[in-house]
C-alpha atoms as a PDB file:
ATOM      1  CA  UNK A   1      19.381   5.681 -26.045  1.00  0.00           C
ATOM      2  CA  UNK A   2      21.103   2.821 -24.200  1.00  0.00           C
ATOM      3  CA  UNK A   3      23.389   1.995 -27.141  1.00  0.00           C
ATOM      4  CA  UNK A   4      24.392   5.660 -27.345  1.00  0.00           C
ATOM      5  CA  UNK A   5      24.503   6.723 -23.314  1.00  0.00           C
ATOM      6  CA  UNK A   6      25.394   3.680 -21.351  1.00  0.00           C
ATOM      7  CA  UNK A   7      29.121   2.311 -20.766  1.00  0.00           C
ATOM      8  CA  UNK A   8      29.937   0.009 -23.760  1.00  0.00           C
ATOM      9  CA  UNK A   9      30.901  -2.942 -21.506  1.00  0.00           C
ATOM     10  CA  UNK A  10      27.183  -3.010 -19.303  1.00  0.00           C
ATOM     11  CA  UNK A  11      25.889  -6.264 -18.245  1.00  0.00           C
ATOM     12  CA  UNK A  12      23.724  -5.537 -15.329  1.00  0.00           C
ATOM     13  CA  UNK A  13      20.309  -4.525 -15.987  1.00  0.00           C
ATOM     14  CA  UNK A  14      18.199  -3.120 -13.051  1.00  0.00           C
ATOM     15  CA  UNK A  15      14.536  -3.025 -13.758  1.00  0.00           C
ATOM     16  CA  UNK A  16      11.724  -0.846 -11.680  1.00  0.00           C
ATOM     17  CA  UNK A  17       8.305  -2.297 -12.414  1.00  0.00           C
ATOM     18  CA  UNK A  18       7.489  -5.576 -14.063  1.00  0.00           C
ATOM     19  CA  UNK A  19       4.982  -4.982 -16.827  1.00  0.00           C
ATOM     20  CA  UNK A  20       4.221  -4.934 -20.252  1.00  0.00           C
ATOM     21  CA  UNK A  21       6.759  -2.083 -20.754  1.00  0.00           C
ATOM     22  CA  UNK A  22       9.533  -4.076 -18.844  1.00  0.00           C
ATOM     23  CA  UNK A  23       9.237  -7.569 -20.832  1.00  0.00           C
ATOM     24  CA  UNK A  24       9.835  -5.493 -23.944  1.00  0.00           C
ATOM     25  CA  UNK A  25      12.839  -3.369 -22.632  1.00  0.00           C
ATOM     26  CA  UNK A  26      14.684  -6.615 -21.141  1.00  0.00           C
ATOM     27  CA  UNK A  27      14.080  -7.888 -25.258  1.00  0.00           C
ATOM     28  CA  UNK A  28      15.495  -4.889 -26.454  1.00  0.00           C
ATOM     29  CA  UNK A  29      17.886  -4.375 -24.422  1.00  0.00           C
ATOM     30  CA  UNK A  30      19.260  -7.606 -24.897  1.00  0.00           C
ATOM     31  CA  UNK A  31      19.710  -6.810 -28.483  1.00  0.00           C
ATOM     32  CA  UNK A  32      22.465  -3.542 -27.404  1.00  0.00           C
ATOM     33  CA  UNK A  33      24.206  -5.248 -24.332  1.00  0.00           C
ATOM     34  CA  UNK A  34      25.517  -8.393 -23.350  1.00  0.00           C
ATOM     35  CA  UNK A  35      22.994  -8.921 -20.344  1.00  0.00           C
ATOM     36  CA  UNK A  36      24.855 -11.129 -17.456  1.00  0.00           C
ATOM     37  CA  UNK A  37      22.600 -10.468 -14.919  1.00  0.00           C
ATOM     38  CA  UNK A  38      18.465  -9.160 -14.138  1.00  0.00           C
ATOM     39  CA  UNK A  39      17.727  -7.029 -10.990  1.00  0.00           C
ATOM     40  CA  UNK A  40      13.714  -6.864 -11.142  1.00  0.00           C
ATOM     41  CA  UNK A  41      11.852  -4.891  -8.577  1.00  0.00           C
ATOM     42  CA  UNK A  42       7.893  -4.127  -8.264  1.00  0.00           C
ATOM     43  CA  UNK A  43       5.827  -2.996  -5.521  1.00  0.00           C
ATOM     44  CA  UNK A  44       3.585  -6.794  -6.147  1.00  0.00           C
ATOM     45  CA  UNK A  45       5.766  -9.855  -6.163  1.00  0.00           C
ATOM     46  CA  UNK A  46       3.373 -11.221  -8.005  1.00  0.00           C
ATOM     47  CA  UNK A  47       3.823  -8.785 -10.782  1.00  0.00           C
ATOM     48  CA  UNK A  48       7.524 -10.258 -10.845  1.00  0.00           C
ATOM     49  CA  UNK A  49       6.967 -13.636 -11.263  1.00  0.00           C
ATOM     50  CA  UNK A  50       4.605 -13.096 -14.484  1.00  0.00           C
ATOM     51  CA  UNK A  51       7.295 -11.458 -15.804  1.00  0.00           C
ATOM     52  CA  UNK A  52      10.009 -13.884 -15.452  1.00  0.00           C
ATOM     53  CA  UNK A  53       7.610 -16.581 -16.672  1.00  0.00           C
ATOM     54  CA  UNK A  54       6.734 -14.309 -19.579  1.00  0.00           C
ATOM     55  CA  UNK A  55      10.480 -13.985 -20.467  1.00  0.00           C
ATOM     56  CA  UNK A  56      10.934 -17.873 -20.555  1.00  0.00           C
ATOM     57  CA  UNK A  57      14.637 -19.126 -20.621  1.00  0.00           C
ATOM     58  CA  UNK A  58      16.899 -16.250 -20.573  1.00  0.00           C
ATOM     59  CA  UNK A  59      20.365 -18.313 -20.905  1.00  0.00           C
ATOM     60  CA  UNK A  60      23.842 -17.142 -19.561  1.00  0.00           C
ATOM     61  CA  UNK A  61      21.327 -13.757 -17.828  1.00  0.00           C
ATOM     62  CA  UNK A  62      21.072 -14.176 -13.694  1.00  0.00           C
ATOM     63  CA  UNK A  63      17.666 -13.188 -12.805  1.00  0.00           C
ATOM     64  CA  UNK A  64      17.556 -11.751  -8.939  1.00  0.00           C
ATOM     65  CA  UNK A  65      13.977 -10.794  -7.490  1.00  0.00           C
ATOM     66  CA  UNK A  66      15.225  -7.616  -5.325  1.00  0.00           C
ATOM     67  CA  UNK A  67      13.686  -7.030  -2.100  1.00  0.00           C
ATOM     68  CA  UNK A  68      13.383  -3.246  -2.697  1.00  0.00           C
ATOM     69  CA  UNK A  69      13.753  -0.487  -5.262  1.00  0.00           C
ATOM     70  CA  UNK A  70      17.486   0.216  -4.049  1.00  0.00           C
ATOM     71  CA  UNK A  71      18.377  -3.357  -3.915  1.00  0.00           C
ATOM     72  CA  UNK A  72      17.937  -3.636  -7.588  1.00  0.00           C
ATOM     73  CA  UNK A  73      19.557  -0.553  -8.486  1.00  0.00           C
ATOM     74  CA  UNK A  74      22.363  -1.439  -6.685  1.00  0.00           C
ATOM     75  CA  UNK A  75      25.127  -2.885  -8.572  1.00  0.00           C
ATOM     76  CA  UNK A  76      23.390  -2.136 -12.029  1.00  0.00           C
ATOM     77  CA  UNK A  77      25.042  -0.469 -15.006  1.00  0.00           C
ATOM     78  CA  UNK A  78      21.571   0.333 -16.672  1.00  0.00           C
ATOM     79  CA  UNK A  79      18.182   1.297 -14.535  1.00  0.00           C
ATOM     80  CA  UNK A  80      15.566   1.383 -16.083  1.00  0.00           C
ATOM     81  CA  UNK A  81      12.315   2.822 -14.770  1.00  0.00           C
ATOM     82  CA  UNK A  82       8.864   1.429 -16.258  1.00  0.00           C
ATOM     83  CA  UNK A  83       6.391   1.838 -13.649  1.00  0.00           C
ATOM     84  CA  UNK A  84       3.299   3.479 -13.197  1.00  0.00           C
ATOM     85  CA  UNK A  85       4.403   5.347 -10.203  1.00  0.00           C
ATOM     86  CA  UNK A  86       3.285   8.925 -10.078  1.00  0.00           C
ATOM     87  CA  UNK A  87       5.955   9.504  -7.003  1.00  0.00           C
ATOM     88  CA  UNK A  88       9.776   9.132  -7.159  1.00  0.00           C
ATOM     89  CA  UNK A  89      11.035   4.912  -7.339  1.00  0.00           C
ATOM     90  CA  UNK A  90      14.494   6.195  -7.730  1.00  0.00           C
ATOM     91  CA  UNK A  91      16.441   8.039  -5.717  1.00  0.00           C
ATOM     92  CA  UNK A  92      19.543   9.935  -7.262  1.00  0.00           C
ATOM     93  CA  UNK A  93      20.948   9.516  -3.722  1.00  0.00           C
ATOM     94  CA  UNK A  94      21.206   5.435  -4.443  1.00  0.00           C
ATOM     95  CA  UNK A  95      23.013   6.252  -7.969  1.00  0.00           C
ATOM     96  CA  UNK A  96      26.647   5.516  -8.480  1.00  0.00           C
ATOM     97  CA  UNK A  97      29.267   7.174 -10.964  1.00  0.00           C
ATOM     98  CA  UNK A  98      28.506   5.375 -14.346  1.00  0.00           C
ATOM     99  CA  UNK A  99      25.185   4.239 -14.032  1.00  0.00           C
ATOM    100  CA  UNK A 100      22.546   5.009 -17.132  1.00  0.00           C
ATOM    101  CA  UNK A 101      18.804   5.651 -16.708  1.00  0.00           C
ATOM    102  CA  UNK A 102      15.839   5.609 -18.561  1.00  0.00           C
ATOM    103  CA  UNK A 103      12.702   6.464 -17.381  1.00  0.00           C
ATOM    104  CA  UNK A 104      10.482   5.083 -19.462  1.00  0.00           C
ATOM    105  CA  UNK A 105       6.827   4.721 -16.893  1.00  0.00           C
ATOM    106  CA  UNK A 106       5.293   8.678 -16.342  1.00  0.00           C
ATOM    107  CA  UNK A 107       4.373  10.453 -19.312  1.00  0.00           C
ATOM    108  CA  UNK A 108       2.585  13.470 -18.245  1.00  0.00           C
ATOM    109  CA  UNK A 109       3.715  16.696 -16.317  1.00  0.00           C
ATOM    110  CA  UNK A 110       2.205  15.182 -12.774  1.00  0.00           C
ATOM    111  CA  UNK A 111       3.574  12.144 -12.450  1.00  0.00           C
ATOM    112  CA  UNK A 112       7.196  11.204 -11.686  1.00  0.00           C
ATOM    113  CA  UNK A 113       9.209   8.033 -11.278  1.00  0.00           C
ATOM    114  CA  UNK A 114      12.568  10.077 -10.507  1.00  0.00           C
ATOM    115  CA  UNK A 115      13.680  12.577  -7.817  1.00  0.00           C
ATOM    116  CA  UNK A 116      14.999  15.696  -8.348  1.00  0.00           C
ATOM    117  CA  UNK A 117      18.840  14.294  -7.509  1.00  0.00           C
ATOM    118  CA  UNK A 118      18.391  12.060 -10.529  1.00  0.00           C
ATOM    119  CA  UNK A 119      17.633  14.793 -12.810  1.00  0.00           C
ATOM    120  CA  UNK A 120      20.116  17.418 -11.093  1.00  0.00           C
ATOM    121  CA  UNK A 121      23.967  14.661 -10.606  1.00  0.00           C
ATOM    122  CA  UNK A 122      22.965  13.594 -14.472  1.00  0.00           C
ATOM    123  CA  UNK A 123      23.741  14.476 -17.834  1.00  0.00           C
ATOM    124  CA  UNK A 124      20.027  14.648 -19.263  1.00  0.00           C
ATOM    125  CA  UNK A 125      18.691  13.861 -22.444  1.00  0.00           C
ATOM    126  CA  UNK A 126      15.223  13.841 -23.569  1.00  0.00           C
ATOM    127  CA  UNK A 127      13.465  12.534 -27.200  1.00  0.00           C
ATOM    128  CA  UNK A 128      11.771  15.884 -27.988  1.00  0.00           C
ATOM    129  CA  UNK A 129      12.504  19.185 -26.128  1.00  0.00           C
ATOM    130  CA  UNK A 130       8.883  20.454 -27.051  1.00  0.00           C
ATOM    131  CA  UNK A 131       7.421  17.134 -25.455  1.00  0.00           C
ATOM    132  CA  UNK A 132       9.585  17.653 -22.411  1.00  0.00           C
ATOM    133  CA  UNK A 133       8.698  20.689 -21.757  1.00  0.00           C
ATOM    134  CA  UNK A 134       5.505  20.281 -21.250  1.00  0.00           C
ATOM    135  CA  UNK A 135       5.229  16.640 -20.275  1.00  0.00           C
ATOM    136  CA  UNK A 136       8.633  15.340 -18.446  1.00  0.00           C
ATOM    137  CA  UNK A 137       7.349  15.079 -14.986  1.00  0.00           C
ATOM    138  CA  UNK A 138      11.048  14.916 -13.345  1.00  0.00           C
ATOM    139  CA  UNK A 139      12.408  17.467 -15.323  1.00  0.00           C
ATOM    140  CA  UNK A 140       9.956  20.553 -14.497  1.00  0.00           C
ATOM    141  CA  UNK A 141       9.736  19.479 -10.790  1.00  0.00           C
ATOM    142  CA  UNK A 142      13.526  19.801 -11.006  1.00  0.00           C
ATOM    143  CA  UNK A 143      12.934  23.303 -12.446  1.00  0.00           C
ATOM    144  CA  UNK A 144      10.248  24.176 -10.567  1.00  0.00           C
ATOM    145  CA  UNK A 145      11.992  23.289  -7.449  1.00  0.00           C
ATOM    146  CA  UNK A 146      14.880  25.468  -8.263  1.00  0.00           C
ATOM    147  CA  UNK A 147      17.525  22.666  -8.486  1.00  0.00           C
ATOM    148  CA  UNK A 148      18.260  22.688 -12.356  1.00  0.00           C
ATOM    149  CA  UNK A 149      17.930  25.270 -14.642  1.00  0.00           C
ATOM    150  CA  UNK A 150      16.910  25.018 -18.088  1.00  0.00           C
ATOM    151  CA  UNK A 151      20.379  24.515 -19.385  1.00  0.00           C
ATOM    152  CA  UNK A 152      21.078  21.756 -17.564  1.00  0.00           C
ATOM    153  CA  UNK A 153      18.960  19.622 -20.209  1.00  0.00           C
ATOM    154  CA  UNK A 154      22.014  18.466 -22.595  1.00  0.00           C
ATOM    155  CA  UNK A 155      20.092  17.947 -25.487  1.00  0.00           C
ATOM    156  CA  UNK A 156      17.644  15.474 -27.618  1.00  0.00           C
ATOM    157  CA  UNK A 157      18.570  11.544 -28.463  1.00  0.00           C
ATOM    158  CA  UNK A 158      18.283  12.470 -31.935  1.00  0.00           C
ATOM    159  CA  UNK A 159      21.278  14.832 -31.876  1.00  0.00           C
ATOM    160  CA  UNK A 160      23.360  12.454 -29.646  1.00  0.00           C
ATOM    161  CA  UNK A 161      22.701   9.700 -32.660  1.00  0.00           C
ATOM    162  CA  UNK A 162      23.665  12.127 -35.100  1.00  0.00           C
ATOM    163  CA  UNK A 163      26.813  13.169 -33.756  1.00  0.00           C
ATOM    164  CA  UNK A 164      25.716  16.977 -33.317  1.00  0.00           C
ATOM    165  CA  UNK A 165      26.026  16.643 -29.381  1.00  0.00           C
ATOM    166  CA  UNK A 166      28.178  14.575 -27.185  1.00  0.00           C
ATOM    167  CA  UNK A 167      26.348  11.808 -24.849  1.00  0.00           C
ATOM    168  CA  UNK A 168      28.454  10.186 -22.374  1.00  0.00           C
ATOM    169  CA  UNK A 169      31.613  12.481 -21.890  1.00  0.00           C
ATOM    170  CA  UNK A 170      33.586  10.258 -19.224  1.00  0.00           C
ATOM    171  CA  UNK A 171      33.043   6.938 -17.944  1.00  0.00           C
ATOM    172  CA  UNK A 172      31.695   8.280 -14.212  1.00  0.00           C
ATOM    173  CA  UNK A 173      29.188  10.550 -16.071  1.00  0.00           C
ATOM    174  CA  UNK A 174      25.499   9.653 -14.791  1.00  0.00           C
ATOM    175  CA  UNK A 175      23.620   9.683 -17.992  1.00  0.00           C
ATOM    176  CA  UNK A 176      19.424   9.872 -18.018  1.00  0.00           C
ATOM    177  CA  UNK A 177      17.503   9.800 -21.387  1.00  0.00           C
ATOM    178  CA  UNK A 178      13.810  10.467 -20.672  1.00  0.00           C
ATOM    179  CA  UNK A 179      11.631   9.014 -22.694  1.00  0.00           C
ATOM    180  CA  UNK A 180       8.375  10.249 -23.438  1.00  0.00           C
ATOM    181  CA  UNK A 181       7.200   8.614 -26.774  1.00  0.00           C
ATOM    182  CA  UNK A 182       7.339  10.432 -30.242  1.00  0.00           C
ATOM    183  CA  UNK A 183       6.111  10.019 -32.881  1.00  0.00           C
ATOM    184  CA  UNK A 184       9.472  10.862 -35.567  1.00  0.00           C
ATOM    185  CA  UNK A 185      10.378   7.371 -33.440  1.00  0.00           C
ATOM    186  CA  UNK A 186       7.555   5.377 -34.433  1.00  0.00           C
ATOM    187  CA  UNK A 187       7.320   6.264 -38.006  1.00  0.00           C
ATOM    188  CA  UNK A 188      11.451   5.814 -38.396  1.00  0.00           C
ATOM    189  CA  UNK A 189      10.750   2.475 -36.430  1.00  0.00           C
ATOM    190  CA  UNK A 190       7.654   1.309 -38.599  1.00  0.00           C
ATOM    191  CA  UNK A 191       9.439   2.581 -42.066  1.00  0.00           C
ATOM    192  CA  UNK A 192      12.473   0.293 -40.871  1.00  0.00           C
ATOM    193  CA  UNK A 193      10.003  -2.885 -40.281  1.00  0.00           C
ATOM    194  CA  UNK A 194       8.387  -2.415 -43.695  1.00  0.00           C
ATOM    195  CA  UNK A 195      11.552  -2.529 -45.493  1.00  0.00           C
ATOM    196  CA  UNK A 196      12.929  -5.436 -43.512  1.00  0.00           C
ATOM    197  CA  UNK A 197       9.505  -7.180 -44.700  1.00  0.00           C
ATOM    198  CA  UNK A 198       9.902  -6.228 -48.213  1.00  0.00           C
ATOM    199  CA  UNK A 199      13.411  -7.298 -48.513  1.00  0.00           C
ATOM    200  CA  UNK A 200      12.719 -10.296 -46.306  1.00  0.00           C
ATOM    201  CA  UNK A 201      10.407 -11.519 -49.874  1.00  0.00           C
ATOM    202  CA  UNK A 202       8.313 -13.678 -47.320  1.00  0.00           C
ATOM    203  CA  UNK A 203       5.429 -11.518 -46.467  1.00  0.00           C
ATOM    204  CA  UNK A 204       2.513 -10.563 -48.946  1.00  0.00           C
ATOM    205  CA  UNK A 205       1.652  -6.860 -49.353  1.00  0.00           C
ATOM    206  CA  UNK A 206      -2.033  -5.491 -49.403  1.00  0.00           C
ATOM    207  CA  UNK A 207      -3.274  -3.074 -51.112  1.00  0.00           C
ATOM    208  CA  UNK A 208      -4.720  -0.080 -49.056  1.00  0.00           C
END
């Protein structure tokens, strides 16, 4: 979703929460954009610091500890949200033409990491509209709350990837892909590991 929504030259990664789900998206995400620079936020310090030790040397990528969740979105080309926050972290209000989102943390209908501003100055994308509709926490508040109707969702990840819809239309768009967790993306993700293995000739298959 970040390779296919967020500005092609993005080097400024703002993180929301410090966990499990945060080391792995700073990995990732290194893999799609040439990183410069690490905003990290979380509402323990402590939570912080075991995740820059976790991440170990991260050379020619500025780590900054941000004092609050606007500090580290400020300044970022990518935010990513991957909390466990059932209240809004992010605040469309602090967003700036170009930025891309993901919010990663809240997974069920109650629970929300994003206000309704996100949702309503963004282009929004989601991984499965049947998943969204009955799970995406920030998108059916912003329904709910009359400040986006249903059209205003642009479309799945799936179709951006494929070419079927557009993504990012202009650089100043605000682009949010909410991720929920599917499973079409772990079996495509799990199929691509076993071939890699198989190809790789260095790992012994079991029988079942």
């Amino acid at each position: 979703a970040t390779r296919a929504l967020a500005r092609p030259a993005s080097s400024t990664l703002a993180l929301l929460g410090s966990g499990h789900q945060a080391l792995w998206h700073v990995r990732a995400l290194r893999e799609v954009l040439r990183l410069r620079r690490l905003q990290v936020w979380n509402h323990h310090p402590v939570g912080v610091r075991n995740l820059i030790a976790k991440l170990g040397p991260l050379d020619g990528i500025e780590v900054v500890v941000a004092r609050t969740a606007q500090e580290a979105v400020d300044g970022a080309d990518v935010v990513c949200t991957v909390s466990a926050a059932h209240e809004p972290i992010l605040h469309g209000a602090w967003l700036v033409p170009g930025q891309h989102v993901n919010l990663v943390g809240a997974s069920v209908a109650s629970a929300r990491e994003a206000d309704d501003e996100v949702v309503r100055r963004s282009r929004f994308f989601v991984d499965a509209r049947v998943s969204a509709a009955v799970q995406a926490g920030e998108w059916l508040h912003a329904i709910a709350a009359d400040v986006v109707c249903v059209d205003h969702l642009q479309g799945e990840i799936g179709e951006v990837l494929l070419g079927d819809i557009h993504g990012r239309l202009h650089k100043d768009d605000i682009t949010v892909y909410k991720s929920l967790g599917h499973v079409a993306q772990d079996l495509a993700t799990a199929d691509a590991v076993l071939r890699l293995a198989r190809a790789s000739g260095r790992h012994p298959e079991l029988p079942w």
